[in-house]
PDB file of N, CA and C in Angstrom:
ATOM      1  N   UNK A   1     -19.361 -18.357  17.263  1.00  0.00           N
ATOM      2  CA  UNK A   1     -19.306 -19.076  18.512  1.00  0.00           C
ATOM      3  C   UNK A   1     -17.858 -19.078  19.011  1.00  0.00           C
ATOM      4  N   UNK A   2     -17.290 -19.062  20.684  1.00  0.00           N
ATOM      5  CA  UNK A   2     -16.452 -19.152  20.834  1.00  0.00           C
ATOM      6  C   UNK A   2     -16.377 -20.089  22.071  1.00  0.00           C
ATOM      7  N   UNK A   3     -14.941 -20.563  21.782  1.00  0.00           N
ATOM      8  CA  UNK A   3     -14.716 -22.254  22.512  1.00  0.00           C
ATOM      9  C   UNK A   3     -13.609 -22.079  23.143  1.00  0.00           C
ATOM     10  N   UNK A   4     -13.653 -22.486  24.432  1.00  0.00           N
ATOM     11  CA  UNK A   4     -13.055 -22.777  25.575  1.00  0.00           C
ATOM     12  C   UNK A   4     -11.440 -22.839  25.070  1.00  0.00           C
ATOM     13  N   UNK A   5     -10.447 -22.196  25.751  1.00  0.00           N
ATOM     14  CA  UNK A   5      -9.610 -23.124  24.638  1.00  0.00           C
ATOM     15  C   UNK A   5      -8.215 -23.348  26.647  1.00  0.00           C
ATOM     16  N   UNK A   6      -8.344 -22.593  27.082  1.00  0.00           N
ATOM     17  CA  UNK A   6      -8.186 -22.574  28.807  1.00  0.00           C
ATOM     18  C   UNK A   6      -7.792 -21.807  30.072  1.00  0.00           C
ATOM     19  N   UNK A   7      -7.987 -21.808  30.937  1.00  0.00           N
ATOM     20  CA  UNK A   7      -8.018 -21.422  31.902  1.00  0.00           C
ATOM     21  C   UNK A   7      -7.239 -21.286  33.298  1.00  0.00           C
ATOM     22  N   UNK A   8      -6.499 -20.116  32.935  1.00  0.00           N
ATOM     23  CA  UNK A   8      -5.090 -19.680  34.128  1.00  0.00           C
ATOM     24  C   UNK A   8      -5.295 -20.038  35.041  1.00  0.00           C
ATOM     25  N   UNK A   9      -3.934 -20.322  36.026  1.00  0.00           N
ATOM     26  CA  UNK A   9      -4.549 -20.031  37.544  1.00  0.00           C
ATOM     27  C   UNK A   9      -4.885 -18.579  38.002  1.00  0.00           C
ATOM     28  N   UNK A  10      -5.072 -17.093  37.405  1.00  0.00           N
ATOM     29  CA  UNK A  10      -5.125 -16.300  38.040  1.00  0.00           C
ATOM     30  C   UNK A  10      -6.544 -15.891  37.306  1.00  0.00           C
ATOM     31  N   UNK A  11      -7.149 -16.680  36.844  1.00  0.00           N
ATOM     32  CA  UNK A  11      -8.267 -16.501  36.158  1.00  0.00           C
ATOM     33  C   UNK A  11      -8.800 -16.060  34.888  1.00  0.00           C
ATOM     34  N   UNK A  12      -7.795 -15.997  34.254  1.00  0.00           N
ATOM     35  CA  UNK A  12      -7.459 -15.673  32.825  1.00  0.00           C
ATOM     36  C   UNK A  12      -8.000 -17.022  31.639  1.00  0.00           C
ATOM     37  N   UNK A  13      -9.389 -16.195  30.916  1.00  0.00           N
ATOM     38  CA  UNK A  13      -9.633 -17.048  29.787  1.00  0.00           C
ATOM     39  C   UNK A  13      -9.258 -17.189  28.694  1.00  0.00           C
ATOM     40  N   UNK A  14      -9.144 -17.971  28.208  1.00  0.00           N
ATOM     41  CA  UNK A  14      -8.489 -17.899  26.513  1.00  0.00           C
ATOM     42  C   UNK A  14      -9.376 -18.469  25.951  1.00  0.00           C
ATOM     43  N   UNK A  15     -10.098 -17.789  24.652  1.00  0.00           N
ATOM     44  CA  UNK A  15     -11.000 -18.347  24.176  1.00  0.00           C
ATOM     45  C   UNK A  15     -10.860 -18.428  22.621  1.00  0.00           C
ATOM     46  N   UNK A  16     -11.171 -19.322  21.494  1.00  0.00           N
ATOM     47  CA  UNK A  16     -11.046 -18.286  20.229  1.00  0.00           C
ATOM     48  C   UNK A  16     -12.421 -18.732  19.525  1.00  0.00           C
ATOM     49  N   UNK A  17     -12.748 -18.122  18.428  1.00  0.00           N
ATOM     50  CA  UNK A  17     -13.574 -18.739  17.771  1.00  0.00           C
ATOM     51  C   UNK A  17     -13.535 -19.585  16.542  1.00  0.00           C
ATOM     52  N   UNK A  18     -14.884 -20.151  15.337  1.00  0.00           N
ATOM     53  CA  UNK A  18     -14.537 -21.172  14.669  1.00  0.00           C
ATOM     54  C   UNK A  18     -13.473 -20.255  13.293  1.00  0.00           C
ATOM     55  N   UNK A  19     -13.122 -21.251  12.689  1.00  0.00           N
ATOM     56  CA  UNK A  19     -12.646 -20.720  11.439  1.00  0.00           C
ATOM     57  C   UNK A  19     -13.136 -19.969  10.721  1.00  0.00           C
ATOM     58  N   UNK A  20     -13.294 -18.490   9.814  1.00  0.00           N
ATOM     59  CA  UNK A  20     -14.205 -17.843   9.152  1.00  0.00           C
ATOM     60  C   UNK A  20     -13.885 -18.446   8.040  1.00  0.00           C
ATOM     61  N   UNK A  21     -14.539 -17.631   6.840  1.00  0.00           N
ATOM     62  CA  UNK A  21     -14.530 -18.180   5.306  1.00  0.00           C
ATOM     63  C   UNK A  21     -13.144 -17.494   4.917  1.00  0.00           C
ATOM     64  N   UNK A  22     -12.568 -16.841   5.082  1.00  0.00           N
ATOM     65  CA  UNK A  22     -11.428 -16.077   5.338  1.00  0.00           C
ATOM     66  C   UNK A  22     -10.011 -16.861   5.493  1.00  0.00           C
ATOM     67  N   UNK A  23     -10.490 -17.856   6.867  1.00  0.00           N
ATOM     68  CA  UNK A  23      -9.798 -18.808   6.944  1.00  0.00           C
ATOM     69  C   UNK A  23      -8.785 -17.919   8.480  1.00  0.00           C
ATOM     70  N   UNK A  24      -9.557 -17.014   8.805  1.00  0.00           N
ATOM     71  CA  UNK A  24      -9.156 -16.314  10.229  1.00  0.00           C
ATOM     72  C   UNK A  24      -9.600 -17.102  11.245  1.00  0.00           C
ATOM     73  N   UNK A  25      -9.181 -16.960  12.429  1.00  0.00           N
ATOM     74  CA  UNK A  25      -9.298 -17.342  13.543  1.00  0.00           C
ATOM     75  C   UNK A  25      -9.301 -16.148  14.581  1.00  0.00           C
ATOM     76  N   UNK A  26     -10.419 -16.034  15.486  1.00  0.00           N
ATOM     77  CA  UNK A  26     -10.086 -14.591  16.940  1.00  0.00           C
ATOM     78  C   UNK A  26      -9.943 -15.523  17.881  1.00  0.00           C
ATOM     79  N   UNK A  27      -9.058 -14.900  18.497  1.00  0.00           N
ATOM     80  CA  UNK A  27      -8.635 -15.073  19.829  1.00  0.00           C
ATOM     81  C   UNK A  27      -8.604 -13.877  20.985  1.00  0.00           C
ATOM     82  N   UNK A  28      -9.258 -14.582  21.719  1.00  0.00           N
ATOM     83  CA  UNK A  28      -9.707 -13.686  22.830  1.00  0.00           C
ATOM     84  C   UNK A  28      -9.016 -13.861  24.218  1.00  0.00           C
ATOM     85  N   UNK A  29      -8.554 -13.273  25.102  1.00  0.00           N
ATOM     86  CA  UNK A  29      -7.969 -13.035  26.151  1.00  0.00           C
ATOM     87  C   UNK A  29      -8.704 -12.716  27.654  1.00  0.00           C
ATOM     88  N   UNK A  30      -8.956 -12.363  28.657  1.00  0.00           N
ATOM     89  CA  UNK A  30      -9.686 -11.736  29.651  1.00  0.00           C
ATOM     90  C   UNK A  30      -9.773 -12.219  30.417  1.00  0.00           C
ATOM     91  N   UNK A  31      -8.618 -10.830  31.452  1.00  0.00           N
ATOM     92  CA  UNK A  31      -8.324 -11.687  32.798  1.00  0.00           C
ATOM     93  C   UNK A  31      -9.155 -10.590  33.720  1.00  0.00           C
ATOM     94  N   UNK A  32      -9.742 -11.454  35.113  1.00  0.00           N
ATOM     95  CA  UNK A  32     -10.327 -10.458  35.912  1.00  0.00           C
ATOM     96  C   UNK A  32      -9.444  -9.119  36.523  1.00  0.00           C
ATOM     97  N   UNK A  33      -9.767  -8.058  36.851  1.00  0.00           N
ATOM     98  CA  UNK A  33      -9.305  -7.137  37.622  1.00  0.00           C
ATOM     99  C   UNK A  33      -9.834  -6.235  38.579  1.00  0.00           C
ATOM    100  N   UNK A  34      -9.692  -5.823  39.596  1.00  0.00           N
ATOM    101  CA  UNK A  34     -10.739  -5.248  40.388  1.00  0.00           C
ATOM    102  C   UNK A  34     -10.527  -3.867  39.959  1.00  0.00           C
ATOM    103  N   UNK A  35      -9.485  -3.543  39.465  1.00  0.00           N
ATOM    104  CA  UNK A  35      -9.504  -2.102  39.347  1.00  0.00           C
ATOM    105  C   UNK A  35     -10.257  -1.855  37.812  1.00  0.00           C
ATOM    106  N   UNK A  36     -10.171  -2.177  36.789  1.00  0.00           N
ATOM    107  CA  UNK A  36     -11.088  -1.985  35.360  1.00  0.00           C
ATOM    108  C   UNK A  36     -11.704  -2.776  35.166  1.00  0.00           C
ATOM    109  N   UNK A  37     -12.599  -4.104  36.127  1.00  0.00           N
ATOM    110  CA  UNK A  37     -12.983  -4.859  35.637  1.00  0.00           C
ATOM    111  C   UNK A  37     -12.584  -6.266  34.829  1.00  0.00           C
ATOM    112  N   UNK A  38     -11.849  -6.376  33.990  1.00  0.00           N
ATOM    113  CA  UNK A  38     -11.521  -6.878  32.558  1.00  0.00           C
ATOM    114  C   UNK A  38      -9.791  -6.528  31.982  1.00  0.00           C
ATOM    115  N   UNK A  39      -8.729  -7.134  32.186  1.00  0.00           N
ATOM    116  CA  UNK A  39      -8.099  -6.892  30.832  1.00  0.00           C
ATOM    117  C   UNK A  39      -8.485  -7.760  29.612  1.00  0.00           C
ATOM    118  N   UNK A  40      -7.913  -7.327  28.195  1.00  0.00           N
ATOM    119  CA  UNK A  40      -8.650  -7.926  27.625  1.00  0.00           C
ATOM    120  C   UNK A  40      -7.683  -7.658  26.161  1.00  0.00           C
ATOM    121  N   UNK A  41      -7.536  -8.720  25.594  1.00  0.00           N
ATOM    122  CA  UNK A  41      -6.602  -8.618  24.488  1.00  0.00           C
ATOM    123  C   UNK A  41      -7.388  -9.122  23.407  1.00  0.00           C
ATOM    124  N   UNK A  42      -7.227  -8.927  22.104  1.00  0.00           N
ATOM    125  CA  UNK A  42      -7.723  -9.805  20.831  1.00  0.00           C
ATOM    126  C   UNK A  42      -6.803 -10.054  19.506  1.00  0.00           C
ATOM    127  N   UNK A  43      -6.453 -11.262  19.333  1.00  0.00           N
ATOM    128  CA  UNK A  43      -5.698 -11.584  17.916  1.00  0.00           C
ATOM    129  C   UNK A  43      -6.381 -12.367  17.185  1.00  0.00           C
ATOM    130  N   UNK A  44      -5.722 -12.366  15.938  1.00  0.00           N
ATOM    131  CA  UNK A  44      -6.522 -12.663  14.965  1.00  0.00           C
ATOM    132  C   UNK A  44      -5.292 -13.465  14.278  1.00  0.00           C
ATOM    133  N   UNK A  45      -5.691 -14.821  13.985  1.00  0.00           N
ATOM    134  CA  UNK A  45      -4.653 -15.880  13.554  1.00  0.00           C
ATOM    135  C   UNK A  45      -5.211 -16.199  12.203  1.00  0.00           C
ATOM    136  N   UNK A  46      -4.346 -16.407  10.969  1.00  0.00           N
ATOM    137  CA  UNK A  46      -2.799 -17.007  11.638  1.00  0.00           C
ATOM    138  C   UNK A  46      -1.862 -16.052  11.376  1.00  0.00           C
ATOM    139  N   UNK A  47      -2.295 -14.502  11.431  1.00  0.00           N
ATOM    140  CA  UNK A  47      -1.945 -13.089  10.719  1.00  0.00           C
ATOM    141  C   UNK A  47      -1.069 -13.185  12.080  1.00  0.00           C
ATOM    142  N   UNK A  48      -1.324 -13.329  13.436  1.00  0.00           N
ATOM    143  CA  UNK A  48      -0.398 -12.866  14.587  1.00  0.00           C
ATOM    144  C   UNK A  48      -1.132 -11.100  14.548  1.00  0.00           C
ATOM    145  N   UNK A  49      -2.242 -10.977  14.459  1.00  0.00           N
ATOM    146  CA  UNK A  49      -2.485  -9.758  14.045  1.00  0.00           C
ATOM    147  C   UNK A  49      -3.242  -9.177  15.452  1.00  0.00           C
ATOM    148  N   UNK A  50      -2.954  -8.349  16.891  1.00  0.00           N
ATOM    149  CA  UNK A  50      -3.169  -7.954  17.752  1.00  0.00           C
ATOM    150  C   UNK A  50      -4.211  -7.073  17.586  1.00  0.00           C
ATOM    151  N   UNK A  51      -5.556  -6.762  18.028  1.00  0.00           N
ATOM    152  CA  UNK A  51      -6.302  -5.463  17.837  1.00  0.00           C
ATOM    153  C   UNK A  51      -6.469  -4.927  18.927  1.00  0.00           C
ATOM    154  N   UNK A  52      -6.255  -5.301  20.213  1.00  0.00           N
ATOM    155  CA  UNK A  52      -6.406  -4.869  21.325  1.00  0.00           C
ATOM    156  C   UNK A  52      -5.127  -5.160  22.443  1.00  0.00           C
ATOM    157  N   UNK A  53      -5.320  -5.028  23.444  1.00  0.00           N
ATOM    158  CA  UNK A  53      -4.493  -5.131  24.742  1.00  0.00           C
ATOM    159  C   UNK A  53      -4.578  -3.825  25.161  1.00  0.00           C
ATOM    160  N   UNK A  54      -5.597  -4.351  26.414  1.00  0.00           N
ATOM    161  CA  UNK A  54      -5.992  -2.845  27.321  1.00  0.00           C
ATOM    162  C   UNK A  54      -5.643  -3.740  28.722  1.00  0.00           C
ATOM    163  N   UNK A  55      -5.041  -2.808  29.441  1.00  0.00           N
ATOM    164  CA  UNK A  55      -5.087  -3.349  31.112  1.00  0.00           C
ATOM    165  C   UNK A  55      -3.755  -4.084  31.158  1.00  0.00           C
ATOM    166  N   UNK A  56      -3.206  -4.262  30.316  1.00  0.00           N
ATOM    167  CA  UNK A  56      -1.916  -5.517  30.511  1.00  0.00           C
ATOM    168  C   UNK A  56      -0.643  -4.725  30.445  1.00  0.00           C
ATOM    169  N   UNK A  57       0.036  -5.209  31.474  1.00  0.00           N
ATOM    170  CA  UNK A  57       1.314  -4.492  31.424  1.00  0.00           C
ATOM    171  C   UNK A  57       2.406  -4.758  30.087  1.00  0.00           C
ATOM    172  N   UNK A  58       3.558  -4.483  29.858  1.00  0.00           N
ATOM    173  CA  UNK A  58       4.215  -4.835  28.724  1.00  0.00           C
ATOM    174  C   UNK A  58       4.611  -6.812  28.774  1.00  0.00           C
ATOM    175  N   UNK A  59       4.979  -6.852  30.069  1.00  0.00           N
ATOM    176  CA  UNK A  59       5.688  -8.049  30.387  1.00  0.00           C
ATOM    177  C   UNK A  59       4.651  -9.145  30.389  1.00  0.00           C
ATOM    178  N   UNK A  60       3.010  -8.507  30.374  1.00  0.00           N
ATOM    179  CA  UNK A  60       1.720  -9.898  30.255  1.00  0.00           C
ATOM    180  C   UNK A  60       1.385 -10.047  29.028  1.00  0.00           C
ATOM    181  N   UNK A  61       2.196  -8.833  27.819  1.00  0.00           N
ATOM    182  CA  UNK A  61       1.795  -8.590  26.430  1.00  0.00           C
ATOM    183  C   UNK A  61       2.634  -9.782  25.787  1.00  0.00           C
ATOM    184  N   UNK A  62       4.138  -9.707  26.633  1.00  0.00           N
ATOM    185  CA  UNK A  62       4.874 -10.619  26.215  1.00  0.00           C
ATOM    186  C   UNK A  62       4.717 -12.267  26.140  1.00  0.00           C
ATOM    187  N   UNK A  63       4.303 -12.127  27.487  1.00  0.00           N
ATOM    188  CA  UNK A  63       3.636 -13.542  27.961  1.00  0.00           C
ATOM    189  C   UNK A  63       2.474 -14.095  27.237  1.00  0.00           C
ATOM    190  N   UNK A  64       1.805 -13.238  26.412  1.00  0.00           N
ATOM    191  CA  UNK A  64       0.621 -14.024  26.153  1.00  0.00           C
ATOM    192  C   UNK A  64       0.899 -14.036  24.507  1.00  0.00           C
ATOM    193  N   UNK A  65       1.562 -12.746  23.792  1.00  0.00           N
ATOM    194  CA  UNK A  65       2.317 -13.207  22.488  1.00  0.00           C
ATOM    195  C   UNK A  65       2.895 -14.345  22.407  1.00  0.00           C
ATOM    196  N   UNK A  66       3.852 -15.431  23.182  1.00  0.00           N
ATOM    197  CA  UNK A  66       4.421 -15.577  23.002  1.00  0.00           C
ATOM    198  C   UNK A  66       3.736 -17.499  23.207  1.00  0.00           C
ATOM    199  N   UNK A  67       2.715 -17.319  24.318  1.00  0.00           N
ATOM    200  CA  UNK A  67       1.607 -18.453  24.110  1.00  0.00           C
ATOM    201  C   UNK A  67       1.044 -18.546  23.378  1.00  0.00           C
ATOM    202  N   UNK A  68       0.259 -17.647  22.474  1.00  0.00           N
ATOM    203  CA  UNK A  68      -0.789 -17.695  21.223  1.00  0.00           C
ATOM    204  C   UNK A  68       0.290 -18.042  20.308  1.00  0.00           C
ATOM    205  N   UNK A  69       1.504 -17.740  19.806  1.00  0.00           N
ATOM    206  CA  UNK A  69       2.275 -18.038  19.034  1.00  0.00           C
ATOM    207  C   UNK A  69       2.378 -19.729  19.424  1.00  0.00           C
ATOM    208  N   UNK A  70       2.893 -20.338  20.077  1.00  0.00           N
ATOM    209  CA  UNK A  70       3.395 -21.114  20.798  1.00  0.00           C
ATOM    210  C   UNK A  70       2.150 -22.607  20.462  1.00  0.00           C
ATOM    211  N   UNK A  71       0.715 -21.480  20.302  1.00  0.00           N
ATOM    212  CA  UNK A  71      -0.071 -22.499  20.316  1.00  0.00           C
ATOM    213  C   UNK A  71      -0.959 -22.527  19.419  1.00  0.00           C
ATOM    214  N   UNK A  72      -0.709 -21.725  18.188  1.00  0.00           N
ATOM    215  CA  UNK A  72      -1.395 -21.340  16.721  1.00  0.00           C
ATOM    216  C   UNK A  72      -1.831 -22.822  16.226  1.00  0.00           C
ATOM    217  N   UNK A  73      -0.913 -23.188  16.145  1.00  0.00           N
ATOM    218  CA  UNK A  73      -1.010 -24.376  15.170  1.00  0.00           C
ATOM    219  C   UNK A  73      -2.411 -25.289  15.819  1.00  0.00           C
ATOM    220  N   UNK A  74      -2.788 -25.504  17.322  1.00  0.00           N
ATOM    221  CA  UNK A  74      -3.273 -26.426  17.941  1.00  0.00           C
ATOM    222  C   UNK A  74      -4.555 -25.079  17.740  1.00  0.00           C
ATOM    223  N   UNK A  75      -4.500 -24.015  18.090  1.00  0.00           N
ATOM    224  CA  UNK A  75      -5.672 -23.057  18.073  1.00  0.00           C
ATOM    225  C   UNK A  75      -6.414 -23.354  16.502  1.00  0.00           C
ATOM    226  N   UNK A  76      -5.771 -23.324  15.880  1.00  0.00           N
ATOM    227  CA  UNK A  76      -6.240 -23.340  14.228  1.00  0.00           C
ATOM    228  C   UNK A  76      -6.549 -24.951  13.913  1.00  0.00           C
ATOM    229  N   UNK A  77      -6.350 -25.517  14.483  1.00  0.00           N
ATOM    230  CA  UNK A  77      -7.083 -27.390  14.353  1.00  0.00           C
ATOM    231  C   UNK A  77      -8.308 -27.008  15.159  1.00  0.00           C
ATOM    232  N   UNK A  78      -8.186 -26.462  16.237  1.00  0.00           N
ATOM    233  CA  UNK A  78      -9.334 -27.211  16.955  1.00  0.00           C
ATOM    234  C   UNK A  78     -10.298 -25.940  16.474  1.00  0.00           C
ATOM    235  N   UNK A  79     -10.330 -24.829  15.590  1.00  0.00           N
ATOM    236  CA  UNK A  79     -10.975 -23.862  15.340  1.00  0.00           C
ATOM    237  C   UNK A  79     -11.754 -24.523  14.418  1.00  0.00           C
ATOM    238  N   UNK A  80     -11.356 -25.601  13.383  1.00  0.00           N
ATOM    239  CA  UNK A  80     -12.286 -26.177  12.926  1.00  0.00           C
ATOM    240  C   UNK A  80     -13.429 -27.636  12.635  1.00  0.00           C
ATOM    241  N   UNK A  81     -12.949 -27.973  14.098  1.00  0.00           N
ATOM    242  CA  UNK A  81     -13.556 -29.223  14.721  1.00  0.00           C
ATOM    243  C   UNK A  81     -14.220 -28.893  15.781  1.00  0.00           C
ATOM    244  N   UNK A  82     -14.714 -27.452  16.181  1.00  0.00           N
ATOM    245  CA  UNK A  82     -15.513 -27.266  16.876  1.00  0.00           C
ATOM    246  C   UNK A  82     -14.660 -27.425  18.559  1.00  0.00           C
ATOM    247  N   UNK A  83     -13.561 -27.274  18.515  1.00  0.00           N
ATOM    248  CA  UNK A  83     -13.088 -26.374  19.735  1.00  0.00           C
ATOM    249  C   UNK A  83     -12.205 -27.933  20.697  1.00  0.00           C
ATOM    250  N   UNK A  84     -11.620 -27.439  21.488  1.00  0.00           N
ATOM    251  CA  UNK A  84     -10.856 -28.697  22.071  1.00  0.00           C
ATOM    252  C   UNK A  84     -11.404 -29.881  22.521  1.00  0.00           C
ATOM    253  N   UNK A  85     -12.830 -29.643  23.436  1.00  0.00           N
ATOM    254  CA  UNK A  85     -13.323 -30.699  23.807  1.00  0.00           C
ATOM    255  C   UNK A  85     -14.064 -31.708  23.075  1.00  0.00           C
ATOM    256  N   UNK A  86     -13.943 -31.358  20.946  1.00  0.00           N
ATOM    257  CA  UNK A  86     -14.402 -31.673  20.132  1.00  0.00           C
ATOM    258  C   UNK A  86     -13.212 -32.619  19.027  1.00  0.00           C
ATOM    259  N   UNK A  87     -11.986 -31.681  19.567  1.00  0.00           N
ATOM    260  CA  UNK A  87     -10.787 -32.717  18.760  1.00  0.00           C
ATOM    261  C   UNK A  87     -10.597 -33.912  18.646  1.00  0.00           C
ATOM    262  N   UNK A  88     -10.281 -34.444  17.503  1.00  0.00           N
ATOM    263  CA  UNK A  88     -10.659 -35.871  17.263  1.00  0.00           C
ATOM    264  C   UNK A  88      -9.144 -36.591  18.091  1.00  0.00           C
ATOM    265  N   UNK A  89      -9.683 -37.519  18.715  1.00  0.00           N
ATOM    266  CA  UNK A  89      -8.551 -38.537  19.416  1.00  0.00           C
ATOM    267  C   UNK A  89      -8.722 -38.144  21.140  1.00  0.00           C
ATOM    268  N   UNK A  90      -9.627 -37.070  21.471  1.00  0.00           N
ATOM    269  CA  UNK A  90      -9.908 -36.852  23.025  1.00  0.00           C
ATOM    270  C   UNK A  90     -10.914 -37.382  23.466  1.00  0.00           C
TER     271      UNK A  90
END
């Protein structure tokens, strides 16, 4: 399952899913585009481990490394309480 985690102003989702047995986390990316449809990135926490980035220039690769980093720690809580709108104290 994957949970909301939010939503750009240029329409860009960030999503990740729950914790595996692994103790991984995916994180998913995907912003609209008229020309391919979709960019679309995927990491895998808490490795910082990238498998994708198609459609994104270098400088949106930077930008969004540097948020998933930025926000690991809060991605990996709420990965196993069932997603932000599930975190305890909201």
């Amino acid at each position: 399952m994957l949970y909301p985690l939010m939503t750009l102003n240029d329409g860009t989702e960030i999503v990740h899913s729950e914790m595996n047995s692994e103790g991984k986390v995916k994180v998913q990316i995907e912003t609209p585009d008229p020309n391919i449809g979709f960019k679309t990135a995927t990491c895998w926490l808490p490795d910082y481990k990238w498998e994708t980035f198609t459609g994104y220039s270098e400088e949106e690769k930077k930008y969004f490394k540097n948020l998933v980093e930025s926000m690991a720690h809060l991605i990996l809580e709420f990965s196993q309480t069932g997603g932000f709108e599930n975190a305890s104290g909201l």
